[in-house]
N, C-alpha and C. Protein backbone atom coordinates (compact mmCIF):
# COMPACT_ATOMS: atom_id res chain seq x y z
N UNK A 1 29.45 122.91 -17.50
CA UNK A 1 28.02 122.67 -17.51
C UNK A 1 27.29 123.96 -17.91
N UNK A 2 26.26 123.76 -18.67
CA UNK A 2 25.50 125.11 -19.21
C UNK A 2 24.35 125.50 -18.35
N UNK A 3 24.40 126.35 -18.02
CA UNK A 3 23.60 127.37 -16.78
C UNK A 3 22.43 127.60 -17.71
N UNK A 4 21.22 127.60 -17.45
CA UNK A 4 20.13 127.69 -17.68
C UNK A 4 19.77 129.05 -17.70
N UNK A 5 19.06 129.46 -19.08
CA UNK A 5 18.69 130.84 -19.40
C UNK A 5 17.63 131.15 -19.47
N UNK A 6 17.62 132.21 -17.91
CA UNK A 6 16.10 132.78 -17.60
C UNK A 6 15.78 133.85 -18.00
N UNK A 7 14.72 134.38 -19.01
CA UNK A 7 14.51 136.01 -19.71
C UNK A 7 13.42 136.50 -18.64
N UNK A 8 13.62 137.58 -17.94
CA UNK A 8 13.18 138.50 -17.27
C UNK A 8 12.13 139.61 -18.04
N UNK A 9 10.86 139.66 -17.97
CA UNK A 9 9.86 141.18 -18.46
C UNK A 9 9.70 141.79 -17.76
N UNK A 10 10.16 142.95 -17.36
CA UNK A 10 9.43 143.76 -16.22
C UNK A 10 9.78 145.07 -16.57
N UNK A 11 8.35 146.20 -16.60
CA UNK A 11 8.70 147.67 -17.01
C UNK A 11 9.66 148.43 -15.91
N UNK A 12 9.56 147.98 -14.46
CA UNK A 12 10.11 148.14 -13.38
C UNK A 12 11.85 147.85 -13.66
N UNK A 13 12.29 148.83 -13.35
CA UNK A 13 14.23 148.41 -13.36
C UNK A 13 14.57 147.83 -12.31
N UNK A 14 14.06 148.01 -10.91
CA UNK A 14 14.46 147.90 -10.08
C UNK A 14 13.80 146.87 -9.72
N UNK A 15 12.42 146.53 -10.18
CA UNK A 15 12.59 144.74 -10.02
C UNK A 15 13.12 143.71 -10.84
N UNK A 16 13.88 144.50 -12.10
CA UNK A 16 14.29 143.50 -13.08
C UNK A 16 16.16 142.94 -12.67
N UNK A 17 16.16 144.19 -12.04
CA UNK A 17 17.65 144.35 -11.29
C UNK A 17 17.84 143.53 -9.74
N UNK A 18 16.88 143.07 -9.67
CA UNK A 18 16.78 142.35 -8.04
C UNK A 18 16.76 141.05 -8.29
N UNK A 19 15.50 140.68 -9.44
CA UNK A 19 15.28 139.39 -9.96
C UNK A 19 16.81 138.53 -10.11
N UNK A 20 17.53 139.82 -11.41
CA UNK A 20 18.33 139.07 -12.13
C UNK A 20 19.78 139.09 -10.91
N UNK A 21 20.04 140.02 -9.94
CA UNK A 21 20.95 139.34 -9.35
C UNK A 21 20.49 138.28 -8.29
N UNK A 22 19.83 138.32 -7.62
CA UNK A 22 18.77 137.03 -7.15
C UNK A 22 19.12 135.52 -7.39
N UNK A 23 18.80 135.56 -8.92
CA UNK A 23 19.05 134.59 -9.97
C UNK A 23 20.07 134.09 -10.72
N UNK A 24 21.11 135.44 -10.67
CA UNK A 24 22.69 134.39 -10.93
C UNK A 24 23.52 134.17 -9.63
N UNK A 25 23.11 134.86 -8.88
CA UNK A 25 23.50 134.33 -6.99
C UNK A 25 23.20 132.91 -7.54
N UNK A 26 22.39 132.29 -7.49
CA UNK A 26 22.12 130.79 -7.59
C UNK A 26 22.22 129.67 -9.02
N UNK A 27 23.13 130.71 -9.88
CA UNK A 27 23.89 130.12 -10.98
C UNK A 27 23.19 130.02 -11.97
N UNK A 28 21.78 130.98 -12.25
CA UNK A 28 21.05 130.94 -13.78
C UNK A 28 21.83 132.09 -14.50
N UNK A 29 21.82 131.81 -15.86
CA UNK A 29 22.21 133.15 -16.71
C UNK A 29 20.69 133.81 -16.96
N UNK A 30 20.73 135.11 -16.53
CA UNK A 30 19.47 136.11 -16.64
C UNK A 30 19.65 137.02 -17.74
N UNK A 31 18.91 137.21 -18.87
CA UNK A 31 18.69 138.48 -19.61
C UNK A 31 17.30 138.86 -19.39
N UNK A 32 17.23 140.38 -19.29
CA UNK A 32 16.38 141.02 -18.80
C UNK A 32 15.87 142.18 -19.81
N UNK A 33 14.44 141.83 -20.09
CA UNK A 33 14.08 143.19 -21.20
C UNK A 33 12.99 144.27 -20.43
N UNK A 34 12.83 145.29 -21.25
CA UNK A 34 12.05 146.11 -20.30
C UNK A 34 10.05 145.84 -20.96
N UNK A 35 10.32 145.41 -21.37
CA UNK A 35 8.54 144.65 -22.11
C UNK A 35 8.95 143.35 -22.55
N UNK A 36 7.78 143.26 -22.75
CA UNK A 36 6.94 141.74 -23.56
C UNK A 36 7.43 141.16 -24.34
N UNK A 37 7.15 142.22 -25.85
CA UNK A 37 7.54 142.58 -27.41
C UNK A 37 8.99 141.86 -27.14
N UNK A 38 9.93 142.77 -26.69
CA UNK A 38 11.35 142.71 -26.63
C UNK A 38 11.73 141.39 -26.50
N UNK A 39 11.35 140.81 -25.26
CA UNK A 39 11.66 139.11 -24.86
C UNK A 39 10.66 138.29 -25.97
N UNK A 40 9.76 137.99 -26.28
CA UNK A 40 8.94 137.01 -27.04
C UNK A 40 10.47 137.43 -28.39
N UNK A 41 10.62 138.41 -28.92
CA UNK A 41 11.13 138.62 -30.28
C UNK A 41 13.15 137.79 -29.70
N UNK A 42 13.42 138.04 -29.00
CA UNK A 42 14.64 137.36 -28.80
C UNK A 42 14.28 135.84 -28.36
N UNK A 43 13.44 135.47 -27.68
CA UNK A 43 13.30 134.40 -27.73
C UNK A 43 12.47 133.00 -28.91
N UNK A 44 12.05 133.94 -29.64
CA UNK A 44 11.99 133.04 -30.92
C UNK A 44 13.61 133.29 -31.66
N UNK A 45 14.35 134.03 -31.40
CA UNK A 45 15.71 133.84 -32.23
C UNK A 45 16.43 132.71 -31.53
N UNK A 46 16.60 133.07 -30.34
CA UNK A 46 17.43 132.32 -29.16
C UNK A 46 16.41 131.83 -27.55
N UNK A 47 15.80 130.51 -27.90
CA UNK A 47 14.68 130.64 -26.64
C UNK A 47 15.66 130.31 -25.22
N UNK A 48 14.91 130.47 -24.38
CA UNK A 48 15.78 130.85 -23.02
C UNK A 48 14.67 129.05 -22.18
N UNK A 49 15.76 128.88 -21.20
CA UNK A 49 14.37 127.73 -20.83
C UNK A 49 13.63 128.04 -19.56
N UNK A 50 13.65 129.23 -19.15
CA UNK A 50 12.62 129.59 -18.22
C UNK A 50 11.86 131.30 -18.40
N UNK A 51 11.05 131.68 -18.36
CA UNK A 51 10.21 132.82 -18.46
C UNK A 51 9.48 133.66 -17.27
N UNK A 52 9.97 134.86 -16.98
CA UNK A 52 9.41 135.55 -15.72
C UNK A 52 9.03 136.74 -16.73
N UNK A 53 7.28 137.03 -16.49
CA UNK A 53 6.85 137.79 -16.95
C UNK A 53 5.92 138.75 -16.02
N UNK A 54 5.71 140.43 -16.00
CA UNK A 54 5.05 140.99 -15.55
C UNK A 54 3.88 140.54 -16.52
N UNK A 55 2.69 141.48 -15.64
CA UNK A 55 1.15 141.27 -16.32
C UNK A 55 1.57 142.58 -17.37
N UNK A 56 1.51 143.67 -16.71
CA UNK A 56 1.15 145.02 -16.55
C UNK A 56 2.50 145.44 -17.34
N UNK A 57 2.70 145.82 -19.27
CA UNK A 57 4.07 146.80 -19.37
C UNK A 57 3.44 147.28 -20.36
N UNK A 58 4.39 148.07 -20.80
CA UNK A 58 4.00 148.78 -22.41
C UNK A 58 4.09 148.04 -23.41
N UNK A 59 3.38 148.27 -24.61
CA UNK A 59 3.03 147.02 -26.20
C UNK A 59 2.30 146.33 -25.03
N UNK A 60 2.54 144.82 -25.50
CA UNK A 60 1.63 143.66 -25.27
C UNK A 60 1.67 143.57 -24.01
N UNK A 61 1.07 142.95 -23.03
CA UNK A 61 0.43 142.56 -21.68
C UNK A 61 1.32 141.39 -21.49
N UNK A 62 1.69 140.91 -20.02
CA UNK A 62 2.08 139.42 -20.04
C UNK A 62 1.67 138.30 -20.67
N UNK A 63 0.06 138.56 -20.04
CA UNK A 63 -1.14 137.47 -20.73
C UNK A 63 -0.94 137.41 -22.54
N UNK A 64 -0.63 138.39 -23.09
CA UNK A 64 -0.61 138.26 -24.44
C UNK A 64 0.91 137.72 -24.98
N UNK A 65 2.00 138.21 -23.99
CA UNK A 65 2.95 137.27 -24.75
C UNK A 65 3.26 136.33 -23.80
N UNK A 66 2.51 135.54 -22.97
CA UNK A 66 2.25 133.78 -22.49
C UNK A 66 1.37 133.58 -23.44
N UNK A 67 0.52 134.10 -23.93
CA UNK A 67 -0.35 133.44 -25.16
C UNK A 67 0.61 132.80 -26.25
N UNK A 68 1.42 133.98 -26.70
CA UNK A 68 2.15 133.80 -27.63
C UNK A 68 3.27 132.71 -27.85
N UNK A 69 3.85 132.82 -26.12
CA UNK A 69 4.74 131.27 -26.03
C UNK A 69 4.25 130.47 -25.86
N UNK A 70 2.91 130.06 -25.57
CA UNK A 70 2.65 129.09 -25.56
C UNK A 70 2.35 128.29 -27.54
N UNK A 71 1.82 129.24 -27.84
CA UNK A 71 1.99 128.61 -29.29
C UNK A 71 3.28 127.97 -29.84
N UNK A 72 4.17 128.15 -29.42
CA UNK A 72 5.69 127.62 -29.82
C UNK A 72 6.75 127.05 -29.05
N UNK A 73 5.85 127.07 -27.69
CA UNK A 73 7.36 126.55 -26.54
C UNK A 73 6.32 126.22 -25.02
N UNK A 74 6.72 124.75 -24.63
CA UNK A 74 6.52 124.75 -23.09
C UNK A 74 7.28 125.31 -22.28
N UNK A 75 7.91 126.27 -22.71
CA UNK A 75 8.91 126.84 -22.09
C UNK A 75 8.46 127.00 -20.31
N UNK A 76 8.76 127.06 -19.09
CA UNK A 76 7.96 127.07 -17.89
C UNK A 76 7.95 128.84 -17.65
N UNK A 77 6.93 129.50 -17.26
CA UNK A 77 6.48 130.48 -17.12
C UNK A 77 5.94 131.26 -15.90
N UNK A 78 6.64 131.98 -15.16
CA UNK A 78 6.27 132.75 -13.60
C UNK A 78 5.24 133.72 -14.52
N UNK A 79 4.41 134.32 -13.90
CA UNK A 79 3.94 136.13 -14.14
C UNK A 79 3.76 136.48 -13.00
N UNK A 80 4.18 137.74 -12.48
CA UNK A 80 4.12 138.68 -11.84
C UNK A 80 3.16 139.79 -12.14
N UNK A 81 2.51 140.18 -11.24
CA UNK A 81 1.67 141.24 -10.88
C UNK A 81 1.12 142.57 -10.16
N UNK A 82 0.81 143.68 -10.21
CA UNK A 82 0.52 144.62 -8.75
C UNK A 82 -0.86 144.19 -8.87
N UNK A 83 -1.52 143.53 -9.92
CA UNK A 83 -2.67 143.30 -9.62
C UNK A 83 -2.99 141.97 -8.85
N UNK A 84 -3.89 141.78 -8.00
CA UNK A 84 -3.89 140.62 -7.35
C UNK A 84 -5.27 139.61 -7.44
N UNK A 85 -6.11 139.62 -8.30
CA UNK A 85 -7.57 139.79 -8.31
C UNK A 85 -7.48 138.22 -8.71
N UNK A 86 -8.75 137.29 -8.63
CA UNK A 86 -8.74 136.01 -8.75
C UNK A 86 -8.52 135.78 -10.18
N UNK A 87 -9.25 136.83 -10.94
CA UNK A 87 -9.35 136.90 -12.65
C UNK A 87 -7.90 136.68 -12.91
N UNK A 88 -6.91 137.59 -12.37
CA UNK A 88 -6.05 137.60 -12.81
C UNK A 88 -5.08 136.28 -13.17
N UNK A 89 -5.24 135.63 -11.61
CA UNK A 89 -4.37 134.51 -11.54
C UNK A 89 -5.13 133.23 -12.35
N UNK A 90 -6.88 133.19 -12.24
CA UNK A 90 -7.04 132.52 -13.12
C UNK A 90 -6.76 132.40 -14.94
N UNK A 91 -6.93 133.73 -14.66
CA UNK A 91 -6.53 134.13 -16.67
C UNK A 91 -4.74 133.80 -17.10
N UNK A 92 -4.16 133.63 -16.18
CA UNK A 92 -2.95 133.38 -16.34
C UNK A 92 -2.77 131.91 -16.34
N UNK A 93 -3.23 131.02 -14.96
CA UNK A 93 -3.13 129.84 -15.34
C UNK A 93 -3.81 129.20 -16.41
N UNK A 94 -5.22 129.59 -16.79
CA UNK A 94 -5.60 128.89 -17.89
C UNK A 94 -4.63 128.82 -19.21
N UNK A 95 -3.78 130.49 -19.03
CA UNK A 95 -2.90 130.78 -20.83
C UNK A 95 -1.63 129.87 -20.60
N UNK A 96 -1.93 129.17 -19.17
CA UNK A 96 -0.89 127.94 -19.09
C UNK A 96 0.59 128.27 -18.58
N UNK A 97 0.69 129.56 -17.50
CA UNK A 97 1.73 130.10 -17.14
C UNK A 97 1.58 128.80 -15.69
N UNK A 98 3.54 128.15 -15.41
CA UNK A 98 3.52 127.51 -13.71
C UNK A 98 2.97 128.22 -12.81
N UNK A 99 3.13 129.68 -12.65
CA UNK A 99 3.01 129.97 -11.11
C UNK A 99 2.66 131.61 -11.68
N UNK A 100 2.50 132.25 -10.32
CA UNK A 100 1.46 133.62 -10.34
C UNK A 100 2.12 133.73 -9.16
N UNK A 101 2.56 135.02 -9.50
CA UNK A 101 2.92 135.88 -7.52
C UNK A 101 2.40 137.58 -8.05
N UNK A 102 1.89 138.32 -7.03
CA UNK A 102 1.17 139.56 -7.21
C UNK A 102 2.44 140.37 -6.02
N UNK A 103 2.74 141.51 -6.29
CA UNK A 103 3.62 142.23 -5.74
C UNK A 103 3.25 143.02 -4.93
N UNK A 104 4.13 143.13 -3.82
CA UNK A 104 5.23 143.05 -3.92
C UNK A 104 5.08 141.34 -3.35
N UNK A 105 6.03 140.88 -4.07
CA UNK A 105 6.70 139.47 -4.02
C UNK A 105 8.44 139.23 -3.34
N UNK A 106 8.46 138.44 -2.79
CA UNK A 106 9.71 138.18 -2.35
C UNK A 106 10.68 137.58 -3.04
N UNK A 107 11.38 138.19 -3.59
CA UNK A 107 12.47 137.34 -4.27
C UNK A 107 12.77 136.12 -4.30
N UNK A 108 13.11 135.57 -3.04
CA UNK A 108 13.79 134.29 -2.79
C UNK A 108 12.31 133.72 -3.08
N UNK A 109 11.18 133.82 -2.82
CA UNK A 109 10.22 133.05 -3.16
C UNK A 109 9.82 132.84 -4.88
N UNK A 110 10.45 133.73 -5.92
CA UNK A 110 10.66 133.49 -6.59
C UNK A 110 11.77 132.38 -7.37
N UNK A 111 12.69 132.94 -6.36
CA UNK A 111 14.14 131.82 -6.94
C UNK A 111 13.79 130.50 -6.30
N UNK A 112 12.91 130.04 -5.10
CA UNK A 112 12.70 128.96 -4.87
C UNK A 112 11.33 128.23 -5.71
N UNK A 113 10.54 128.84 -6.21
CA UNK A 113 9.78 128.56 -7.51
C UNK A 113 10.34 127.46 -8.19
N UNK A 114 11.19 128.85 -8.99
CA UNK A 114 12.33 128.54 -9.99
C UNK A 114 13.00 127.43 -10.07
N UNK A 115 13.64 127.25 -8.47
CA UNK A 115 14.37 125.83 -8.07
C UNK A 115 13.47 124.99 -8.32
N UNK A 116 12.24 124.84 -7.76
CA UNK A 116 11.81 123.56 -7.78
C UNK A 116 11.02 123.40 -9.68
N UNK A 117 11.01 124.00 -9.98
CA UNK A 117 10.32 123.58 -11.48
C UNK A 117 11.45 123.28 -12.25
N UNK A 118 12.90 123.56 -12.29
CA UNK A 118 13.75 123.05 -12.84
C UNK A 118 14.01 121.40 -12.53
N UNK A 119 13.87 121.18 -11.06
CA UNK A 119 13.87 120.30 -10.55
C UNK A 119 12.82 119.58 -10.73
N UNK A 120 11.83 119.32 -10.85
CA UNK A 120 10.58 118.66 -11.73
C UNK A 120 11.31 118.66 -12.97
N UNK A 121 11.77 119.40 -13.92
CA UNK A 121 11.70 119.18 -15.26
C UNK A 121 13.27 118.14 -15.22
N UNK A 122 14.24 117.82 -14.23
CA UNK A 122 14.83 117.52 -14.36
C UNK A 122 14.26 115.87 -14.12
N UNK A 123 13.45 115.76 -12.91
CA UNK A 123 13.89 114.45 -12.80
C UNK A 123 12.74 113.81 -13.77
N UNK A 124 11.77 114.94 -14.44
CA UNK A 124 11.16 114.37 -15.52
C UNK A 124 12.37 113.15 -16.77
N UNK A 125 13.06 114.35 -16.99
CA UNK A 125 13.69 114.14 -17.81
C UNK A 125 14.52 112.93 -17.55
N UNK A 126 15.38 112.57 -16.29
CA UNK A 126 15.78 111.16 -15.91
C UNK A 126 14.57 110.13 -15.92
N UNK A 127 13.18 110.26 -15.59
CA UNK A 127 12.51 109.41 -15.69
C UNK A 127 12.13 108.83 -16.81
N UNK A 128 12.30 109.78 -17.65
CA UNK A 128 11.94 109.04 -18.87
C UNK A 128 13.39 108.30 -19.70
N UNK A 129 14.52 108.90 -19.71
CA UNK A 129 15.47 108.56 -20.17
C UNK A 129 15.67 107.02 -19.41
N UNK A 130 14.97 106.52 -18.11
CA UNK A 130 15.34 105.47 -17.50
C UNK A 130 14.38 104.29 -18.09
N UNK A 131 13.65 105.05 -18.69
CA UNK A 131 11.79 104.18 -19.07
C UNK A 131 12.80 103.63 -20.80
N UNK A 132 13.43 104.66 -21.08
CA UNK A 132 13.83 104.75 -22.60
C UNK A 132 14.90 103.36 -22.75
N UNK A 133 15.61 103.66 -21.16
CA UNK A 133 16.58 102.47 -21.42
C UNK A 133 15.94 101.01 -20.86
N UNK A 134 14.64 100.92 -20.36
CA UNK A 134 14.59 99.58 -19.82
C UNK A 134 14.10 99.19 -21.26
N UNK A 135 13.35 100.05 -22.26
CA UNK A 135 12.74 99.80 -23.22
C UNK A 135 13.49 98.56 -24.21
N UNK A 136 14.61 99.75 -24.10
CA UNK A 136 15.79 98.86 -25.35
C UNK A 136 16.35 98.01 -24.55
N UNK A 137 16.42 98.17 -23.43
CA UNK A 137 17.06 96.41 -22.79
C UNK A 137 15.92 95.02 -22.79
N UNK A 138 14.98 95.91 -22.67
CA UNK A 138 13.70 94.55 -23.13
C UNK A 138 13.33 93.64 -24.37
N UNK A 139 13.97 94.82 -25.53
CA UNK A 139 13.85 94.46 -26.61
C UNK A 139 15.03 93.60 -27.11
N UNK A 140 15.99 93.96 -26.64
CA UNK A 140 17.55 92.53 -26.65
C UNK A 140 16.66 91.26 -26.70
């Protein structure tokens, strides 16, 4: 079975290093860049299906590359923050990121995020595949 690939942004090592063992403890494959730039540019080569982004790195801002995925991918989207301000979390959900945590953040409250939006996108995905098959059995 193919393990689901989560790309990590964070200028921080030592939260990119917590995240990502965190996250294959519970069986995701994690690649981890140290900016924005770095992940948006590998993930238009090879997209990953989940996104944890800081606000705050060097080159582009979180907010600017969630802008950017959103032009090309619903890909589902955390951002992380030291800033905590209402602007913030609103300017993030509007650029259409799932969820907002301001740091320090708890790990596991991240990986349980994580769990449950996979889990939405999963039983999305049975629901419709079940809608798909009553379709064509109606049409017999």
């Amino acid at each position: 079975m193919k393990k689901n690939l989560i790309y990590v942004a964070d200028d921080d090592v030592a939260i990119r290093d917590v995240v990502k063992v965190f996250l294959e403890k519970y069986g995701y494959a994690v690649s981890c860049f140290d900016n924005g730039d770095l992940l948006l540019a590998e993930f238009e080569k090879n997209p990953s299906d989940f996104v944890i982004l800081d606000v705050l790195m060097p080159g582009s801002s979180g907010f600017a590359i969630c802008r950017e995925l959103r032009k090309i991918s619903y890909v589902p989207i955390i951002m992380l923050t030291a800033r905590d301000g209402d602007m913030d979390y609103q300017t993030a959900m509007d650029l259409g990121c799932d969820d907002f945590f301001s740091k320090p953040v708890s790990t596991m409250s991240i990986v349980c995020r994580v769990n449950a939006i996979f889990r939405r996108i999963e039983y999305e995905r049975i629901k419709h595949e079940a809608a798909q098959a009553l379709a064509l059995g109606t049409t017999k």
